[in-house]
C-alpha atoms as a PDB file:
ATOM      1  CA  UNK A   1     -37.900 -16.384  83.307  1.00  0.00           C
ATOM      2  CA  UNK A   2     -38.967 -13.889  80.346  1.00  0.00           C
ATOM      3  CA  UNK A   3     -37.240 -11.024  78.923  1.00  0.00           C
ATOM      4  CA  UNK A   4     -38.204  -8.207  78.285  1.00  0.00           C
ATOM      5  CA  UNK A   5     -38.758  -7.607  74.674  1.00  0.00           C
ATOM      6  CA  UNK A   6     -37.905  -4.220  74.836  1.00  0.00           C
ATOM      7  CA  UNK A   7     -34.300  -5.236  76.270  1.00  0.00           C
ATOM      8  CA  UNK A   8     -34.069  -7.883  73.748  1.00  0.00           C
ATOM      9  CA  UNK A   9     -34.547  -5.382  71.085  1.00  0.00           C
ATOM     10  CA  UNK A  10     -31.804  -2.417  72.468  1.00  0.00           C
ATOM     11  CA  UNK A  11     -29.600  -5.630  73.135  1.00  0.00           C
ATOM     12  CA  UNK A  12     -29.847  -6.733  69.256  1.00  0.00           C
ATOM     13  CA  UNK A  13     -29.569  -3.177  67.970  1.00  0.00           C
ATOM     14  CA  UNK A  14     -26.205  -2.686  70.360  1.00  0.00           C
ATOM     15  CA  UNK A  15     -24.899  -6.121  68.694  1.00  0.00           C
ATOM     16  CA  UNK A  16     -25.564  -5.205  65.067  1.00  0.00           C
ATOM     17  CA  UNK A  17     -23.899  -1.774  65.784  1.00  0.00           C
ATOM     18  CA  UNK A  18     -21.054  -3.186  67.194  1.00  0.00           C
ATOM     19  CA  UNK A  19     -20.919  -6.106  64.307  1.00  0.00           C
ATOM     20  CA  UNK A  20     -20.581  -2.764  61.913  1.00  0.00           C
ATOM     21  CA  UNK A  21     -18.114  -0.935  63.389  1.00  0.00           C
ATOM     22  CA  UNK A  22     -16.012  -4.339  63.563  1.00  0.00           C
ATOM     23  CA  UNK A  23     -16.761  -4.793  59.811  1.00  0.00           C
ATOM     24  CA  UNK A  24     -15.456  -1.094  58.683  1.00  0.00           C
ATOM     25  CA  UNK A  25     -12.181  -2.320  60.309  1.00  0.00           C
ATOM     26  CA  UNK A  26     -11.450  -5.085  58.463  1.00  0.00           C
ATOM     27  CA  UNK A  27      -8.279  -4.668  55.761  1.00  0.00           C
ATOM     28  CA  UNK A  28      -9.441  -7.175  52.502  1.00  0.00           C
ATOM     29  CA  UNK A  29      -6.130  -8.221  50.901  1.00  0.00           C
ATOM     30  CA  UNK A  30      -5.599  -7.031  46.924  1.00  0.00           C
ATOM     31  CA  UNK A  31      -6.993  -9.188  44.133  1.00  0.00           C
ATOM     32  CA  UNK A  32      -3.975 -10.763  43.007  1.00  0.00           C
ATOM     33  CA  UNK A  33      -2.411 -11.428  46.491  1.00  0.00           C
ATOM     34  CA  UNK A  34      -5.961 -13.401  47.643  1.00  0.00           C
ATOM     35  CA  UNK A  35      -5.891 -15.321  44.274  1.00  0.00           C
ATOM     36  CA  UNK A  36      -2.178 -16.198  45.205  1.00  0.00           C
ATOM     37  CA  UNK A  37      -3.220 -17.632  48.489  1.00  0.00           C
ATOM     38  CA  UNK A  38      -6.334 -19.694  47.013  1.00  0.00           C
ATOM     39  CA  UNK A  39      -4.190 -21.094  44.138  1.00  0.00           C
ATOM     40  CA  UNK A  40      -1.386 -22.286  47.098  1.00  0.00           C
ATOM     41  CA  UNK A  41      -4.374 -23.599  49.007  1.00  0.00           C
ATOM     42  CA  UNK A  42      -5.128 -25.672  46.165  1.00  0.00           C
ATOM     43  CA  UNK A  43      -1.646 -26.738  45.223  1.00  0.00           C
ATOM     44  CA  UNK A  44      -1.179 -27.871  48.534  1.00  0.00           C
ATOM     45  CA  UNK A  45      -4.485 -29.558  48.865  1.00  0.00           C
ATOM     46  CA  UNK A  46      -3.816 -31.405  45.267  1.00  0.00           C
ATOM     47  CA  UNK A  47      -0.281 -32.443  46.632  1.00  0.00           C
ATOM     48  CA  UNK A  48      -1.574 -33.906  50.114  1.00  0.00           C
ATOM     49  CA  UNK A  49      -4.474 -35.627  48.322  1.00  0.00           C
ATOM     50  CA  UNK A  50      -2.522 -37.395  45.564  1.00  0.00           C
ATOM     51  CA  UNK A  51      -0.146 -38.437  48.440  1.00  0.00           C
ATOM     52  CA  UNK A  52      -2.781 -40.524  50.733  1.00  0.00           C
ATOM     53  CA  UNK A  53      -4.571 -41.696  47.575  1.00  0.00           C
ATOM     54  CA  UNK A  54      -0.953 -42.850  46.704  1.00  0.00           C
ATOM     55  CA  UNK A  55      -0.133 -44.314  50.087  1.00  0.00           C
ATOM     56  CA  UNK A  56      -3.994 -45.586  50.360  1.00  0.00           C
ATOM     57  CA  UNK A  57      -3.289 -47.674  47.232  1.00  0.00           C
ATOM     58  CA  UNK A  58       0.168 -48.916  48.088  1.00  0.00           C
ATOM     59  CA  UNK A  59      -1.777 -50.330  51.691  1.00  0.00           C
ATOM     60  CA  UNK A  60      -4.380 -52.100  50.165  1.00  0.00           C
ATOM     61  CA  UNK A  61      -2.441 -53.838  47.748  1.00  0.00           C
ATOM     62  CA  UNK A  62      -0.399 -54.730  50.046  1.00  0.00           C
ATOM     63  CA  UNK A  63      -3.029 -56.275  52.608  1.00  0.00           C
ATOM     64  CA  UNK A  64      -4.210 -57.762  49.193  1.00  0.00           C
ATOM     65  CA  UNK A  65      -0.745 -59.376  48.852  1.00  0.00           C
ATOM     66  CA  UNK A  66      -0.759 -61.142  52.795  1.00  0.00           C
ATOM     67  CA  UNK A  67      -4.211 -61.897  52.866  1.00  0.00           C
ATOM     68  CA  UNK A  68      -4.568 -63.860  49.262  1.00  0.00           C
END
């Protein structure tokens, strides 16, 4: 079953036009208001990390502890 590369072409050129006139709607947020949201990403990724290393550490010792 082959296509016709003619098709495949006008199909591809339809898609990339339609890509672009999705892209010219899109609303980017202001500087400071997308640096706001990356620095909460982080804070809450830091948090939640140093919270399973915590817990991670507390477990093992304490399999240490009933196993020795």
């Amino acid at each position: 079953m082959a296509m016709n590369p003619i098709g495949w072409a006008r199909g591809t050129r339809e898609y990339l036009g339609e890509v672009q006139g999705e892209y010219q709607k899109i609303t980017w947020p202001p500087q400071a208001e997308a640096l706001a949201g990356t620095l909460g990403v982080v804070v809450v990724v830091t948090v939640v990390t140093v919270a399973l290393g915590l817990v991670d550490f507390l477990l093992s010792r304490i399999m240490q502890y009933l196993l020795s």
